[in-house]
C-alpha atoms as a PDB file:
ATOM      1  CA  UNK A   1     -26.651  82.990  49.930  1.00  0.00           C
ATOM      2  CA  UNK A   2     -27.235  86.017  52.050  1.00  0.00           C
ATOM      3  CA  UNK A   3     -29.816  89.022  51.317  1.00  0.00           C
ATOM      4  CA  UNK A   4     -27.039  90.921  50.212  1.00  0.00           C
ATOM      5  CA  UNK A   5     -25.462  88.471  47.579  1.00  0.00           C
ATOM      6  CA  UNK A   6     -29.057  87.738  46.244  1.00  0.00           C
ATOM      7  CA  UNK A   7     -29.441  91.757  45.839  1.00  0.00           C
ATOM      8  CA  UNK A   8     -25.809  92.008  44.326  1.00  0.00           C
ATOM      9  CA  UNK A   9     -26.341  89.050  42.000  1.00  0.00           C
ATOM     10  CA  UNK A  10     -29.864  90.519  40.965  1.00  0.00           C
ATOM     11  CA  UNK A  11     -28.150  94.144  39.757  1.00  0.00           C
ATOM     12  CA  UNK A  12     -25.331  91.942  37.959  1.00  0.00           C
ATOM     13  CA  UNK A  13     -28.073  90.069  36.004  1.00  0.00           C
ATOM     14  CA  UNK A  14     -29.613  93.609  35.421  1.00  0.00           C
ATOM     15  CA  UNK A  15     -25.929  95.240  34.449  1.00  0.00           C
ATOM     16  CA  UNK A  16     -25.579  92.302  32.055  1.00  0.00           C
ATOM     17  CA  UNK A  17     -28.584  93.077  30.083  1.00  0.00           C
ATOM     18  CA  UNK A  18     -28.357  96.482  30.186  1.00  0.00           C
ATOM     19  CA  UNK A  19     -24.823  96.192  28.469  1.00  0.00           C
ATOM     20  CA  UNK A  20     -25.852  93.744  26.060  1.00  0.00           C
ATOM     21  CA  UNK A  21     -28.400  96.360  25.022  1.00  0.00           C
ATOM     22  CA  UNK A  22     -26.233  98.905  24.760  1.00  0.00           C
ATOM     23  CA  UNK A  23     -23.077  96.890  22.466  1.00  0.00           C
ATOM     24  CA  UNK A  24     -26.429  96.238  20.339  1.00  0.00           C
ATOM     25  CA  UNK A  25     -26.743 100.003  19.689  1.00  0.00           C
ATOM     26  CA  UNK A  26     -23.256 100.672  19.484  1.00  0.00           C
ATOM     27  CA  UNK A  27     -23.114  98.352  16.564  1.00  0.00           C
ATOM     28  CA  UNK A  28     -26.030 100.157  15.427  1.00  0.00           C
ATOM     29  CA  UNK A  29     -24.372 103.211  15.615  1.00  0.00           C
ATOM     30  CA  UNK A  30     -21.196 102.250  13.833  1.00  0.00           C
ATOM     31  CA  UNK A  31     -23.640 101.655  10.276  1.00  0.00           C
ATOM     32  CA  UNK A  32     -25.547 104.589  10.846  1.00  0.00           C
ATOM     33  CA  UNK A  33     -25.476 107.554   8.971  1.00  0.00           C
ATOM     34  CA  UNK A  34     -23.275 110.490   9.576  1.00  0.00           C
ATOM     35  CA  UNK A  35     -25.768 112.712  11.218  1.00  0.00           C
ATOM     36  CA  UNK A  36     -26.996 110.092  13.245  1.00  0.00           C
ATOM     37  CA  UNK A  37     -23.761 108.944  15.236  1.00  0.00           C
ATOM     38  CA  UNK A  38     -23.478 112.020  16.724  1.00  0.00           C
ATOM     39  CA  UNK A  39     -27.449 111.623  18.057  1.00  0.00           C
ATOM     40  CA  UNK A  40     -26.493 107.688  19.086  1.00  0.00           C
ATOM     41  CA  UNK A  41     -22.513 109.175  20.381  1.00  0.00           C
ATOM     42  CA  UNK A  42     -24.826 111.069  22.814  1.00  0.00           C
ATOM     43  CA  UNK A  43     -26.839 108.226  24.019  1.00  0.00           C
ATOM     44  CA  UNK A  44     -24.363 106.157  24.208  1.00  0.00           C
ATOM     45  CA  UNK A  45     -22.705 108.536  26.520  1.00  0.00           C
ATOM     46  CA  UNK A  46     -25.477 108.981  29.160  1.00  0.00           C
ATOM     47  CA  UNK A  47     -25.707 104.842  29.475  1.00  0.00           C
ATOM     48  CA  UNK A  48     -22.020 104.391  29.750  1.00  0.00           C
ATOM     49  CA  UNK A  49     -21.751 107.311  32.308  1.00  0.00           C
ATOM     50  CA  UNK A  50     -24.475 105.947  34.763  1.00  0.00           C
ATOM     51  CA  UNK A  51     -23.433 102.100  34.157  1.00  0.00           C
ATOM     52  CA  UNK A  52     -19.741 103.372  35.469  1.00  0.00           C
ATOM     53  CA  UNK A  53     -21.525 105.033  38.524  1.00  0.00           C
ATOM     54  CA  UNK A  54     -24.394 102.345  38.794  1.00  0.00           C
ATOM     55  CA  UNK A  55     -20.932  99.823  39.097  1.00  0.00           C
ATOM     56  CA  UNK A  56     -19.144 102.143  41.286  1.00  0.00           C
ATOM     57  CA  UNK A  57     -22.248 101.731  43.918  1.00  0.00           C
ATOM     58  CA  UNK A  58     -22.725  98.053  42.940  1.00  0.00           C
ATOM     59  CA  UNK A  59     -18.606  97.826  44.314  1.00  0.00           C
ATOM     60  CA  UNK A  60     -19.052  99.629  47.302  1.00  0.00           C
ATOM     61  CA  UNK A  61     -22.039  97.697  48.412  1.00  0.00           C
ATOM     62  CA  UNK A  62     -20.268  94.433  48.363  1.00  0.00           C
ATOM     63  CA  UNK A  63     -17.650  95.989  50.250  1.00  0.00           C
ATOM     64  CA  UNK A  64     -19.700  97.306  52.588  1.00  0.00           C
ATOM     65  CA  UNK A  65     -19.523  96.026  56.186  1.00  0.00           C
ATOM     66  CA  UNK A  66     -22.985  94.141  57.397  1.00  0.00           C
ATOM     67  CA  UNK A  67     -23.940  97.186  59.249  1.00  0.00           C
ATOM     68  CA  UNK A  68     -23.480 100.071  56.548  1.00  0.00           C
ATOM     69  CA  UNK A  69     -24.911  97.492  53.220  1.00  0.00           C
ATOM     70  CA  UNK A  70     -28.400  98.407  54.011  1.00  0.00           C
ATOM     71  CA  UNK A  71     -27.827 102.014  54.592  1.00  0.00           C
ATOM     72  CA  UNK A  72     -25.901 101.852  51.018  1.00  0.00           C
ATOM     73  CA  UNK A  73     -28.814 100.294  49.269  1.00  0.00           C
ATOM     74  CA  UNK A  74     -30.542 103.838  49.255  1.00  0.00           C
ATOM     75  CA  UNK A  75     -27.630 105.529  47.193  1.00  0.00           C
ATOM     76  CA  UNK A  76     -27.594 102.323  45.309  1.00  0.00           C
ATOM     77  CA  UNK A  77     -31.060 102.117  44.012  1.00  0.00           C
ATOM     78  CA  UNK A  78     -31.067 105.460  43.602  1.00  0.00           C
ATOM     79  CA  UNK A  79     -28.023 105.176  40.702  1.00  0.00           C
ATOM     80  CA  UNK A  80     -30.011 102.371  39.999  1.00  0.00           C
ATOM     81  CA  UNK A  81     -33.001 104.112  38.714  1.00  0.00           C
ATOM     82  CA  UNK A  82     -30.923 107.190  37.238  1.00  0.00           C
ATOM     83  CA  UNK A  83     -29.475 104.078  35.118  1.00  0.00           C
ATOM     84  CA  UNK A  84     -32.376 102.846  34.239  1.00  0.00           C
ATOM     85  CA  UNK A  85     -34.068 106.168  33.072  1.00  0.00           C
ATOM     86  CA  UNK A  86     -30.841 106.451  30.702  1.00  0.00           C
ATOM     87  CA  UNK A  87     -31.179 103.356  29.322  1.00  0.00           C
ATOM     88  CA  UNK A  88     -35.162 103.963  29.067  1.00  0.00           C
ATOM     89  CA  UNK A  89     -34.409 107.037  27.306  1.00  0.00           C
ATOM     90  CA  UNK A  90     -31.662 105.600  25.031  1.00  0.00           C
ATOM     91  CA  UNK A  91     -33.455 102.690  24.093  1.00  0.00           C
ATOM     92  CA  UNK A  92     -36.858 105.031  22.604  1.00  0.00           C
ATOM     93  CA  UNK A  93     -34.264 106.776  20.622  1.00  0.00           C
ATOM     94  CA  UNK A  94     -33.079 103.560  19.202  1.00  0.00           C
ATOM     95  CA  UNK A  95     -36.260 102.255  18.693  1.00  0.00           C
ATOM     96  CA  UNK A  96     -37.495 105.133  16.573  1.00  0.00           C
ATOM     97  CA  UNK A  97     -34.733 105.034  14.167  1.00  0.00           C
END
């Protein structure tokens, strides 16, 4: 397995438990009370938007040729962290409640 499969299976594995996490709050959200869903709606939203652009990278980096992958991986942990700050964030919210 190459450097870059190891590094694209490792954010997978990472993707996967971040989106286990987050069908565990939606299902959290759908027996909370009324004022609350809006609240979890909101978190919700700020996971799912950064998992769709932390996948978008994740795609473009395995299509990347051998040359560019490496200069990708800066963009790429970059959407990385912004995902992991929203799941971070989300996941005190849900904690607290």
């Amino acid at each position: 397995m190459t450097k870059r499969e190891e590094y694209v299976e490792k954010m997978k594995s990472q993707l996967d438990q971040w989106n286990a996490e987050a069908k565990h709050w939606e299902e959290k959200m759908k027996h909370a009370e009324a004022d609350m869903k809006a609240e979890y709606e909101r978190q919700l939203d700020a996971v799912r938007s950064r998992r769709d652009e932390a996948m978008y990278n994740m795609k473009q980096l395995q299509a990347a040729s051998n040359d560019a992958w490496m200069d990708m991986m800066r963009g790429v942990e970059e959407a990385w962290k912004r995902m992991g700050e929203a799941v971070s964030q989300a996941r005190s919210h849900f904690e607290k409640k």
